[in-house]
PDB file of N, CA and C in Angstrom:
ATOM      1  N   UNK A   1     229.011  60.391  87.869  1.00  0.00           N
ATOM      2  CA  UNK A   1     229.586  60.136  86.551  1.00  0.00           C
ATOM      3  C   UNK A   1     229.001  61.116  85.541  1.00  0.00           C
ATOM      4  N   UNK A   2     229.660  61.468  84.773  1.00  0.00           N
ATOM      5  CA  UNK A   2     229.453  62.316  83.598  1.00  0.00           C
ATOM      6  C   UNK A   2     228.536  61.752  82.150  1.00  0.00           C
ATOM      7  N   UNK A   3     228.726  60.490  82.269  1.00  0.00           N
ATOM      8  CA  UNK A   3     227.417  59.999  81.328  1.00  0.00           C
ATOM      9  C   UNK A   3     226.176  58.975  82.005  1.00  0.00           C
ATOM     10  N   UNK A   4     225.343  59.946  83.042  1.00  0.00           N
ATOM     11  CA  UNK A   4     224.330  59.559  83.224  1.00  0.00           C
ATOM     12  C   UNK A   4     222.881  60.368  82.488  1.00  0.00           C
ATOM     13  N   UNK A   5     222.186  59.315  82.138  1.00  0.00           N
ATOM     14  CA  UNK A   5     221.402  59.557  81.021  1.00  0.00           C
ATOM     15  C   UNK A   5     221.806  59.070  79.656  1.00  0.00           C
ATOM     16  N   UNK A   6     222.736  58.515  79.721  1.00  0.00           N
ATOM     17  CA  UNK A   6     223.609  58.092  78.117  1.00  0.00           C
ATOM     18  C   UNK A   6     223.200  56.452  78.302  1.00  0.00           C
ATOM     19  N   UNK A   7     222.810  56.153  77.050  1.00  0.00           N
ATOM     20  CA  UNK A   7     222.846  54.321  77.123  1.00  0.00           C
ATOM     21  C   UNK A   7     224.188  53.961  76.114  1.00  0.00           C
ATOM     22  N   UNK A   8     224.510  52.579  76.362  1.00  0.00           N
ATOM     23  CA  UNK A   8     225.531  52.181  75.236  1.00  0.00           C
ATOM     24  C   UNK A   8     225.790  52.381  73.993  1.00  0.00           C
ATOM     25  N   UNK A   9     224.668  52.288  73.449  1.00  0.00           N
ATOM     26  CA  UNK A   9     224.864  52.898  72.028  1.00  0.00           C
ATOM     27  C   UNK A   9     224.764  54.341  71.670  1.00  0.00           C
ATOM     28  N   UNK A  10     224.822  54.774  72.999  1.00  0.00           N
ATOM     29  CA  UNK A  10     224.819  56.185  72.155  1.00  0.00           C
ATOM     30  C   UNK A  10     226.113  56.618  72.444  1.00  0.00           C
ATOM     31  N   UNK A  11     227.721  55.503  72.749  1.00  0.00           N
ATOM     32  CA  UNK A  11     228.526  55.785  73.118  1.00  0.00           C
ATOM     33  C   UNK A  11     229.038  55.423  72.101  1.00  0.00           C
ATOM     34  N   UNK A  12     230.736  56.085  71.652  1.00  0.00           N
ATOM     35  CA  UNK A  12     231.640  55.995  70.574  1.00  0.00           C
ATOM     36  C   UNK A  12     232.208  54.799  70.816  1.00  0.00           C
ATOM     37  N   UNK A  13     232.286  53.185  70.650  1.00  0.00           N
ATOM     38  CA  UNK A  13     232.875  52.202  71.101  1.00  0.00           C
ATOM     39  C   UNK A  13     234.352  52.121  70.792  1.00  0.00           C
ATOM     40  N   UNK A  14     234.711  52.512  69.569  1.00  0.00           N
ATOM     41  CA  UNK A  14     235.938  52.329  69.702  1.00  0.00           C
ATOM     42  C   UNK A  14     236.802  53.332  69.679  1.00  0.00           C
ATOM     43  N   UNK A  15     236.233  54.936  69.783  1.00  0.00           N
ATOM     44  CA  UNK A  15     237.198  55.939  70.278  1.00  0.00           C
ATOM     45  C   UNK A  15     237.167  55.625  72.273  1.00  0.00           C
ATOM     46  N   UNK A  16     236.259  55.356  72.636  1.00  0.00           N
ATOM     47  CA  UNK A  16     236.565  54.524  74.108  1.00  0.00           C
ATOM     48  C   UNK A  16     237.199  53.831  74.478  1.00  0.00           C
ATOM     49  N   UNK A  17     236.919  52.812  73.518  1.00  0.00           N
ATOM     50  CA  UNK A  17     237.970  51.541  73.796  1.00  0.00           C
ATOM     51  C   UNK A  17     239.659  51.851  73.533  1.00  0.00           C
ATOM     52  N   UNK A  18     239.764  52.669  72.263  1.00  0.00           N
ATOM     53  CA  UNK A  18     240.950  53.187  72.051  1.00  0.00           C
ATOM     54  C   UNK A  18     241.669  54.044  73.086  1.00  0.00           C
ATOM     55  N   UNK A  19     241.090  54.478  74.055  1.00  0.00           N
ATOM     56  CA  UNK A  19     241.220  55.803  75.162  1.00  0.00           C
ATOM     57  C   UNK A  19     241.326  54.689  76.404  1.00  0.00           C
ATOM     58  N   UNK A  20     241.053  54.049  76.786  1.00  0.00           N
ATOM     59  CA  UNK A  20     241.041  53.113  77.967  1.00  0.00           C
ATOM     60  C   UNK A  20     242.096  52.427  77.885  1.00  0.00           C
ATOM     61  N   UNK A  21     242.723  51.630  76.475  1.00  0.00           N
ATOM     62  CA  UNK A  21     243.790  50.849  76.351  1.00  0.00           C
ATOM     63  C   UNK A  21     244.971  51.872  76.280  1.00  0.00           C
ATOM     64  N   UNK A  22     245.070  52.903  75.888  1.00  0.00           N
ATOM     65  CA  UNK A  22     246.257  53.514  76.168  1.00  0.00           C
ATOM     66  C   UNK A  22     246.468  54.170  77.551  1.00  0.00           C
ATOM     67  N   UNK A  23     245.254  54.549  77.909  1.00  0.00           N
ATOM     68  CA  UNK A  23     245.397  54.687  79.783  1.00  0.00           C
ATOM     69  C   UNK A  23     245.004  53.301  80.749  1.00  0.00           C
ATOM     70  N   UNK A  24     245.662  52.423  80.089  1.00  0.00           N
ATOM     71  CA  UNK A  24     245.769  51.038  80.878  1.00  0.00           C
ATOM     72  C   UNK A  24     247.058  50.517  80.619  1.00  0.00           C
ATOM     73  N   UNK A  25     247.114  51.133  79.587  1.00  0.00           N
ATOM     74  CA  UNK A  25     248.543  50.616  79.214  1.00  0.00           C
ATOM     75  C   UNK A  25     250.107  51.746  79.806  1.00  0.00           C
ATOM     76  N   UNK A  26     249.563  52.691  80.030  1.00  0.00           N
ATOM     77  CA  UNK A  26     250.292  53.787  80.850  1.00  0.00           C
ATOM     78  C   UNK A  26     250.552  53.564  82.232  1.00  0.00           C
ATOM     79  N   UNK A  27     249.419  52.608  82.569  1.00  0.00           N
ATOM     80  CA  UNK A  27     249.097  52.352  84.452  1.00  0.00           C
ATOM     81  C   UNK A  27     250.498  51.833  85.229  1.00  0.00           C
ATOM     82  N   UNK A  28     251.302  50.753  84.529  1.00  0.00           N
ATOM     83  CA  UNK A  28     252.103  50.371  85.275  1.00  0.00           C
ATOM     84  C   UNK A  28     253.443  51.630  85.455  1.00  0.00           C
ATOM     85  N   UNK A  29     253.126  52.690  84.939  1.00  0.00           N
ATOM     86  CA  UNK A  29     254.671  53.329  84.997  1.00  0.00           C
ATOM     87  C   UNK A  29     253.954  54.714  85.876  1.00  0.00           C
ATOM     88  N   UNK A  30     253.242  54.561  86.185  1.00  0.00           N
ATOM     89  CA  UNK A  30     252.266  55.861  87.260  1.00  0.00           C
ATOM     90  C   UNK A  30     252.825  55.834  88.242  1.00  0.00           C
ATOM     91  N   UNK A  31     252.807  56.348  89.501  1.00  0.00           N
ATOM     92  CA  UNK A  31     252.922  56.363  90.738  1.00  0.00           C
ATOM     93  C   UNK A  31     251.677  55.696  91.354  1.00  0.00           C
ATOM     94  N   UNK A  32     251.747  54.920  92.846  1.00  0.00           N
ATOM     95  CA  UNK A  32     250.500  54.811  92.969  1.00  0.00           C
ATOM     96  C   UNK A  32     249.574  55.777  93.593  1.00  0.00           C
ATOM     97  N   UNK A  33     250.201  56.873  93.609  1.00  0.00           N
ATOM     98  CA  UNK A  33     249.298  58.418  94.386  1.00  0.00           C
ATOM     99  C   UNK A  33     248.864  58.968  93.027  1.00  0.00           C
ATOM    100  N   UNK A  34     249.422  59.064  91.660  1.00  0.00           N
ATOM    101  CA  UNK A  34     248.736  59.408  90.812  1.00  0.00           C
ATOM    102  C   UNK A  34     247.482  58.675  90.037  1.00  0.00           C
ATOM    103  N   UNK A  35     247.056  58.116  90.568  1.00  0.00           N
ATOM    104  CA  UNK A  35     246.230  56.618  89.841  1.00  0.00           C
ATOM    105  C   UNK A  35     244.844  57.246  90.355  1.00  0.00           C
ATOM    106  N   UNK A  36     244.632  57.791  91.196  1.00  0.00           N
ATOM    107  CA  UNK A  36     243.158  58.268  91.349  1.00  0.00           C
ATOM    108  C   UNK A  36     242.903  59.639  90.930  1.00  0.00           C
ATOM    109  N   UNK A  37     244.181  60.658  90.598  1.00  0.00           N
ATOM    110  CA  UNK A  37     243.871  61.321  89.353  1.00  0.00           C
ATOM    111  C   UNK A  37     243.600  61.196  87.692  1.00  0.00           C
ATOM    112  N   UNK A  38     244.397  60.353  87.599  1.00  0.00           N
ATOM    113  CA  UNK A  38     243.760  59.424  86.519  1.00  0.00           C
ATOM    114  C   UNK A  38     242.497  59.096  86.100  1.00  0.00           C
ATOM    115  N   UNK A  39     241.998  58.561  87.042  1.00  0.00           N
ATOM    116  CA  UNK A  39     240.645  57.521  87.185  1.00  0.00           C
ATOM    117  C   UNK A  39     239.349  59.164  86.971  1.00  0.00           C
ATOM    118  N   UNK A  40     239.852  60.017  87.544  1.00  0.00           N
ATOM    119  CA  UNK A  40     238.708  61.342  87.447  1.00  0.00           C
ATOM    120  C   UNK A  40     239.482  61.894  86.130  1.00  0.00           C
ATOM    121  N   UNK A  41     240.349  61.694  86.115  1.00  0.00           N
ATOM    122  CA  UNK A  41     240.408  62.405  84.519  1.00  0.00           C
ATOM    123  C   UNK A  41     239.709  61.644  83.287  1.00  0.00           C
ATOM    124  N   UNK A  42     239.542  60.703  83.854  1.00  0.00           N
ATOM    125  CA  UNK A  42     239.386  59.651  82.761  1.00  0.00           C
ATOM    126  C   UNK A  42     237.623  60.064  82.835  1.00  0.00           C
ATOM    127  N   UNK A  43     237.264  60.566  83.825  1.00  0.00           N
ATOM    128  CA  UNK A  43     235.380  60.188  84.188  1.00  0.00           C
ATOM    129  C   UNK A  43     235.060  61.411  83.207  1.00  0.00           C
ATOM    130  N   UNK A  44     236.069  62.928  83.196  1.00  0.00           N
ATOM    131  CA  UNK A  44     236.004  64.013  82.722  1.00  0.00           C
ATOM    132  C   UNK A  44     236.088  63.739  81.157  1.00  0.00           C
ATOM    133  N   UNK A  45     237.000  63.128  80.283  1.00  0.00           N
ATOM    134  CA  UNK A  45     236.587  62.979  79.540  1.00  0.00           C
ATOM    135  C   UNK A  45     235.738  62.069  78.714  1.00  0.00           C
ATOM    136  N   UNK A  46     235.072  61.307  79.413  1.00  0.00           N
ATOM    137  CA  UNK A  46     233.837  60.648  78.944  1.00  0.00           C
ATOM    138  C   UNK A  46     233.170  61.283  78.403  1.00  0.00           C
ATOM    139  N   UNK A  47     233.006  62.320  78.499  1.00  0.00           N
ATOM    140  CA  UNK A  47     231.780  63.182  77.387  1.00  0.00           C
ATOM    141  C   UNK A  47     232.121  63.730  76.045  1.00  0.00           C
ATOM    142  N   UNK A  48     233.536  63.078  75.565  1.00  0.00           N
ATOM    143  CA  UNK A  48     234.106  62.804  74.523  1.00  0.00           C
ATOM    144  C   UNK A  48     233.251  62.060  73.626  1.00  0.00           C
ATOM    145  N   UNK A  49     233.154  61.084  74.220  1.00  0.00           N
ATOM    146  CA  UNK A  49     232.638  59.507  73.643  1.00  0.00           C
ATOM    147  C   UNK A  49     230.936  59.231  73.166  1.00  0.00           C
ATOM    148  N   UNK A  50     230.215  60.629  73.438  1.00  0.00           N
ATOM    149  CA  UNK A  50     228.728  60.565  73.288  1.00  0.00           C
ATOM    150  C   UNK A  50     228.983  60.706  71.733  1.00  0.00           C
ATOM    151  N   UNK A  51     227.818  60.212  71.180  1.00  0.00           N
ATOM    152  CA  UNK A  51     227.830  59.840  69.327  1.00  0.00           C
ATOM    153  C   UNK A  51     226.556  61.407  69.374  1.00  0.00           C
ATOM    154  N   UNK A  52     226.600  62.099  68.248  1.00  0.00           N
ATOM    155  CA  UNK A  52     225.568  62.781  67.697  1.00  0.00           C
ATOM    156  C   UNK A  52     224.225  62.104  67.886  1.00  0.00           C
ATOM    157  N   UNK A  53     223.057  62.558  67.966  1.00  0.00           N
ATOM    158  CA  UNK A  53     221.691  62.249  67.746  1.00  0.00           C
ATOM    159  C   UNK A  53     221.861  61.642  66.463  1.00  0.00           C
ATOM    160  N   UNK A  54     220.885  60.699  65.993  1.00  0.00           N
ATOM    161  CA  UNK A  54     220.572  60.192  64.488  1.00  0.00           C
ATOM    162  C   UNK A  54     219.905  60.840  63.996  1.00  0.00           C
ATOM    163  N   UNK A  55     220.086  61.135  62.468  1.00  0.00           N
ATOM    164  CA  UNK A  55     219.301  61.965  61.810  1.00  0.00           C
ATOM    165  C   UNK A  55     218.186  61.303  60.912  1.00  0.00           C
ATOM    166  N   UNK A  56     217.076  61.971  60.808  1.00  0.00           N
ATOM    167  CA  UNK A  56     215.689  60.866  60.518  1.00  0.00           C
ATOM    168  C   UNK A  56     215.803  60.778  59.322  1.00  0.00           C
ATOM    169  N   UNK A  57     215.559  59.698  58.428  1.00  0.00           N
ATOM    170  CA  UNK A  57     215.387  59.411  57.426  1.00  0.00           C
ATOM    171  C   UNK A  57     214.888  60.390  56.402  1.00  0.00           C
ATOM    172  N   UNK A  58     216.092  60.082  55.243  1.00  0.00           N
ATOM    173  CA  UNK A  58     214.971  60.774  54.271  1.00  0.00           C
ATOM    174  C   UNK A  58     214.040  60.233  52.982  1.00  0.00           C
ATOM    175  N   UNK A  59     214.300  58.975  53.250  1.00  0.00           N
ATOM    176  CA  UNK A  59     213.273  58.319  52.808  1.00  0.00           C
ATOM    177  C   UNK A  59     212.359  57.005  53.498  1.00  0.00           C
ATOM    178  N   UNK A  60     211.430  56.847  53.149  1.00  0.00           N
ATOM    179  CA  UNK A  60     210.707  56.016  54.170  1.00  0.00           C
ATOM    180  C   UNK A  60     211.070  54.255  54.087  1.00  0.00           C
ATOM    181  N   UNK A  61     210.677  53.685  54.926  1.00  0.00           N
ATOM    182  CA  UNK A  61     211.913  52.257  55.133  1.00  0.00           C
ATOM    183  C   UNK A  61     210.734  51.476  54.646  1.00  0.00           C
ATOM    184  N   UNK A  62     211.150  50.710  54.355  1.00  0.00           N
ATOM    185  CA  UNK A  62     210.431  49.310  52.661  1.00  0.00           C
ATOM    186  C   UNK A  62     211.067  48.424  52.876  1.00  0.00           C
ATOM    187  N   UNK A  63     210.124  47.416  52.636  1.00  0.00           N
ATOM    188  CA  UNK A  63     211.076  45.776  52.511  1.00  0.00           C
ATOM    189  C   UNK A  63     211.101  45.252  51.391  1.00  0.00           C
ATOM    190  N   UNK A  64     212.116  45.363  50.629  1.00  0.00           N
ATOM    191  CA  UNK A  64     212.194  44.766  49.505  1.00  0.00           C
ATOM    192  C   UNK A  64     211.556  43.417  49.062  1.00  0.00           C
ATOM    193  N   UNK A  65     211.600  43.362  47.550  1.00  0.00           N
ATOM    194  CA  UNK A  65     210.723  41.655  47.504  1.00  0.00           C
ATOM    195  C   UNK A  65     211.956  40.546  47.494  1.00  0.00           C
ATOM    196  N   UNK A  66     211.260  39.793  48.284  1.00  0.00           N
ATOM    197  CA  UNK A  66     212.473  39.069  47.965  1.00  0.00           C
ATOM    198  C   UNK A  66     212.694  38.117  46.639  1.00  0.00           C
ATOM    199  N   UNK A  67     213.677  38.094  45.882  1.00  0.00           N
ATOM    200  CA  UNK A  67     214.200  37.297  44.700  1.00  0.00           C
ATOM    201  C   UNK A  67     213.945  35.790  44.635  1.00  0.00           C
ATOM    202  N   UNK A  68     212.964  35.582  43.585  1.00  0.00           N
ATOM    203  CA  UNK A  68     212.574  34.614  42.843  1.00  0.00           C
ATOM    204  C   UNK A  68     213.694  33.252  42.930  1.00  0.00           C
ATOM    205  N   UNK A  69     213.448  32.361  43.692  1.00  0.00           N
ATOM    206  CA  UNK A  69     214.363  30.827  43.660  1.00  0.00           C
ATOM    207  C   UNK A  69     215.048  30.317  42.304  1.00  0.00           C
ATOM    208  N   UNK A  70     213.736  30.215  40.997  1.00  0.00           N
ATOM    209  CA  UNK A  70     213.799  29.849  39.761  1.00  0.00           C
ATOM    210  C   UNK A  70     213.233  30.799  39.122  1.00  0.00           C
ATOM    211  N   UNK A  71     214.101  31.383  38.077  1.00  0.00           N
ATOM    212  CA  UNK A  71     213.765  32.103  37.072  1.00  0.00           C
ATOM    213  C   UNK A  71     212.511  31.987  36.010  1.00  0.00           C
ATOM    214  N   UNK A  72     211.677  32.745  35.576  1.00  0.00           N
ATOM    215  CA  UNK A  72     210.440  32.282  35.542  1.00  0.00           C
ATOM    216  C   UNK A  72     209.991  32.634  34.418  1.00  0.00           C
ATOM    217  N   UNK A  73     209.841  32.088  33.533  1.00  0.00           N
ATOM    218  CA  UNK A  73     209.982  32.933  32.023  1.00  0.00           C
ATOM    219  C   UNK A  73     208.244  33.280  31.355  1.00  0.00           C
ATOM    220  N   UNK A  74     208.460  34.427  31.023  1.00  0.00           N
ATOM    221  CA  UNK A  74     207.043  34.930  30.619  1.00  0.00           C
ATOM    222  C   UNK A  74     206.917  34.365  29.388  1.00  0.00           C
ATOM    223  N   UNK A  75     205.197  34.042  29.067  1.00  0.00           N
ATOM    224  CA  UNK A  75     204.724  33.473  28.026  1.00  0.00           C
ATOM    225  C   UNK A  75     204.427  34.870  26.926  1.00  0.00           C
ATOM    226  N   UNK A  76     204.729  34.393  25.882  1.00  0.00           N
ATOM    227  CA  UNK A  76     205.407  35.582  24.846  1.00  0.00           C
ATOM    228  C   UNK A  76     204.023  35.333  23.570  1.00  0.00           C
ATOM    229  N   UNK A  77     203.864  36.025  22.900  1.00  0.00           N
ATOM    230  CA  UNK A  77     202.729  35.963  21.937  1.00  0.00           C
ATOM    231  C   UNK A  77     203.329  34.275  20.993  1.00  0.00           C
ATOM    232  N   UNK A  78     204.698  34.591  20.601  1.00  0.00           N
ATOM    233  CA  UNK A  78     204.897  33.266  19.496  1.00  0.00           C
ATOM    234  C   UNK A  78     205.283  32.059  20.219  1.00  0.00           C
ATOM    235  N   UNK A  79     205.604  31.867  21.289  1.00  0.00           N
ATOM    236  CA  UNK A  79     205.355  30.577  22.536  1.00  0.00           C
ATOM    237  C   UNK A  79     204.204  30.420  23.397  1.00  0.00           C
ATOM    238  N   UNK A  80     203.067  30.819  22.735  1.00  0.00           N
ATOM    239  CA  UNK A  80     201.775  30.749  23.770  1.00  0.00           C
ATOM    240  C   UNK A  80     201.518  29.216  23.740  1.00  0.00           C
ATOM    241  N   UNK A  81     201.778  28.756  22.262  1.00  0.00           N
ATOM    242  CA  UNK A  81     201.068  27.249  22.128  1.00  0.00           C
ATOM    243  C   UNK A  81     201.661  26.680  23.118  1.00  0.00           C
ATOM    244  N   UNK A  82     203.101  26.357  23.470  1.00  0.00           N
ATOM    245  CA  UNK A  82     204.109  25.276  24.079  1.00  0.00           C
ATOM    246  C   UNK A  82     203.552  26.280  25.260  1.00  0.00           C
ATOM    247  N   UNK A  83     203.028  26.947  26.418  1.00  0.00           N
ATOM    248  CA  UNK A  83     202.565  27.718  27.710  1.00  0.00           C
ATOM    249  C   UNK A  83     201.798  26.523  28.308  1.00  0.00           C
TER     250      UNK A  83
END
């Protein structure tokens, strides 16, 4: 096979999936002597379907804070007494 060394995600899922259903959907009007040319044409273009490498960040990954339940009101110079 033509994508060994490839894992799932580094495959195009739905330009694949899109490519399989129209050569599945072609199958019943084939001959049955043409059906195993098919099947190797189909292995040939698998190397269609590999996604680019990811490109590394360009900024560094953070976890935001997470947001306050109840709003929380700061004590102000002329509401210190009622604090």
């Amino acid at each position: 096979a033509s994508l060994k060394g490839y894992t799932a995600s580094q495959l195009s899922f739905h330009m694949a999936s899109v490519y399989l259903i129209h050569e599945l959907s072609c199958m019943p009007y084939l001959s049955p002597g043409s059906i195993p040319k098919r099947v190797a044409e189909l292995d040939k273009q698998a190397g269609q379907f590999v996604l680019p490498e990811r490109r590394e960040r360009s900024y560094p990954r953070s976890v935001k804070a997470r947001p306050q339940k109840y709003a929380v009101q700061k004590a102000n110079k002329n509401n210190a007494s009622q604090a």
